[in-house]
Protein backbone atom coordinates (compact mmCIF):
# COMPACT_ATOMS: atom_id res chain seq x y z
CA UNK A 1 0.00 0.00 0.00
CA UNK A 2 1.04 3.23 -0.92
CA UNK A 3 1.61 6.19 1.47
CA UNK A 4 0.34 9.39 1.04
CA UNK A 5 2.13 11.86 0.48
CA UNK A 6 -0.72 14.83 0.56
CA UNK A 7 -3.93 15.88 1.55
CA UNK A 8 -5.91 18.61 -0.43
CA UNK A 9 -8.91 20.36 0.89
CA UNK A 10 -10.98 22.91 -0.77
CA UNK A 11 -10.73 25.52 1.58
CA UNK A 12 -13.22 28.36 0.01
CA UNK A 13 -16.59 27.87 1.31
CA UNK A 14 -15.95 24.45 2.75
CA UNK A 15 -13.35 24.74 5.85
CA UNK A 16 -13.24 28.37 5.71
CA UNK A 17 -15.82 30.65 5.76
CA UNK A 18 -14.61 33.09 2.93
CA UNK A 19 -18.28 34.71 1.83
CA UNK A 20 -17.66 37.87 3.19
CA UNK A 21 -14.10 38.14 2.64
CA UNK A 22 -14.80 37.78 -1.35
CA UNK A 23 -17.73 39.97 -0.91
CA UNK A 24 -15.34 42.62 0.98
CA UNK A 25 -12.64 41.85 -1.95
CA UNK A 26 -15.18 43.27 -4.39
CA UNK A 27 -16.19 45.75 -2.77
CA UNK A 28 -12.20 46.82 -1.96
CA UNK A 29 -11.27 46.91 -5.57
CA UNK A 30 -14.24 48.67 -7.01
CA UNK A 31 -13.78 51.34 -4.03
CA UNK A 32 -10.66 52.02 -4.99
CA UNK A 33 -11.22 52.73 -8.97
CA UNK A 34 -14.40 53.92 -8.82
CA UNK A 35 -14.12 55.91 -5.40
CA UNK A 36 -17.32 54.60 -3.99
CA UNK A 37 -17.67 51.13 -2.60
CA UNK A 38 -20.87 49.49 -3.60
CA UNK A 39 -23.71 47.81 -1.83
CA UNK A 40 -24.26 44.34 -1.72
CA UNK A 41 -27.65 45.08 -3.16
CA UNK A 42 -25.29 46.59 -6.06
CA UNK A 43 -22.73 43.94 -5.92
CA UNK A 44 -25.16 41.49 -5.72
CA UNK A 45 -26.41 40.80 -9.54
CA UNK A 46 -22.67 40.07 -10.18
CA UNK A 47 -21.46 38.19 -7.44
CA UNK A 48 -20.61 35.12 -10.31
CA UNK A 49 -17.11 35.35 -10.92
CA UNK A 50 -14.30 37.91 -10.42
CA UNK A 51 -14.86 38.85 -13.80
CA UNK A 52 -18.18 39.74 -14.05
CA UNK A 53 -17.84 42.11 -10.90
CA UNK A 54 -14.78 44.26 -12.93
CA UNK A 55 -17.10 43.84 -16.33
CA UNK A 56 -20.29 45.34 -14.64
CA UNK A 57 -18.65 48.21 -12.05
CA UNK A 58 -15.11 48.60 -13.19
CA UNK A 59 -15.11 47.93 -17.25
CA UNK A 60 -13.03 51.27 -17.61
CA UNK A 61 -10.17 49.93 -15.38
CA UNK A 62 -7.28 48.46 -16.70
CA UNK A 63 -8.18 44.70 -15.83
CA UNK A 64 -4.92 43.66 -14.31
CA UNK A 65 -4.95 46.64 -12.52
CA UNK A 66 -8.49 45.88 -10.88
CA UNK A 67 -7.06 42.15 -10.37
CA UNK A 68 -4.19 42.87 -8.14
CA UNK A 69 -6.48 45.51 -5.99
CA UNK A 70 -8.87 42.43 -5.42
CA UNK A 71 -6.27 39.83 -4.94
CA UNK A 72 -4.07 41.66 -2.60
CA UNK A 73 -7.15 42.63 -0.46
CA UNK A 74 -8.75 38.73 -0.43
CA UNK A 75 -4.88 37.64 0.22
CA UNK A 76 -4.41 39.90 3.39
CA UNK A 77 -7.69 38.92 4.49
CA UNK A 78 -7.79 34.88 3.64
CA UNK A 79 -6.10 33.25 6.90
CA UNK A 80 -8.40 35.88 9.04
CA UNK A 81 -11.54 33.40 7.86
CA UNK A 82 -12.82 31.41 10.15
CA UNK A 83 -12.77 27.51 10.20
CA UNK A 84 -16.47 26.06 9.23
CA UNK A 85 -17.47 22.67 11.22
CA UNK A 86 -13.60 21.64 11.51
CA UNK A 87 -13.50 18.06 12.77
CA UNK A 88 -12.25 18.03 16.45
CA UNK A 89 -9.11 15.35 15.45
CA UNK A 90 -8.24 18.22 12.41
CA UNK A 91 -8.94 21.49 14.88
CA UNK A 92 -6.89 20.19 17.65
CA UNK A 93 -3.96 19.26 15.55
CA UNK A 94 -1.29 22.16 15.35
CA UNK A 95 0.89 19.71 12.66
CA UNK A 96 -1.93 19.53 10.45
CA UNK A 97 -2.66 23.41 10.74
CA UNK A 98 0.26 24.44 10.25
CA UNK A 99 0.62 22.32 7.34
CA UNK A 100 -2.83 23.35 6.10
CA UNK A 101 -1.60 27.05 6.32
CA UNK A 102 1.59 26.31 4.38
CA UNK A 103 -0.33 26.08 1.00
């Protein structure tokens, strides 16, 4: 039997609890080239994709500027999530966290 070598987990929405983070994200990067940050109730018909978020409030933004501003603000914020239902065995474990936060 083999070992294993690795465990992946899909930490958005599933361990974490990233909804508002992404939300906030949005709302960062649109605040800072448009000079107003949105509603939800604004955000809220393009909450799809990244994408569709720059293409309905920030189309006359360079798009790789308007990436980094939302990436930088989702990166600062991502390990500030909080764990969702974490198994006791996998909460308790400061190996596996720290491992976990490695990737």
């Amino acid at each position: 039997m083999a070992k294993i070598k690795a465990i992946l987990f899909d930490l958005d929405g599933t361990l974490r609890d990233t909804k508002d983070i992404i939300v906030d994200a949005y709302q960062h990067a649109v605040e800072m080239h448009n000079g107003q940050r949105p509603t939800l109730e604004e955000l809220q018909p393009f909450i799809h994709h990244h994408t569709e978020v720059y293409k309905g409030l920030s189309a006359h933004i360079d798009y790789e500027t308007w990436l980094a501003t939302y990436r930088n603000r989702l990166s600062t914020a991502w390990m500030e999530a909080p764990f969702l239902n974490m198994p006791r065995a996998f909460s308790g474990n400061s190996k596996w966290q720290a491992t976990a936060w490695l990737w």
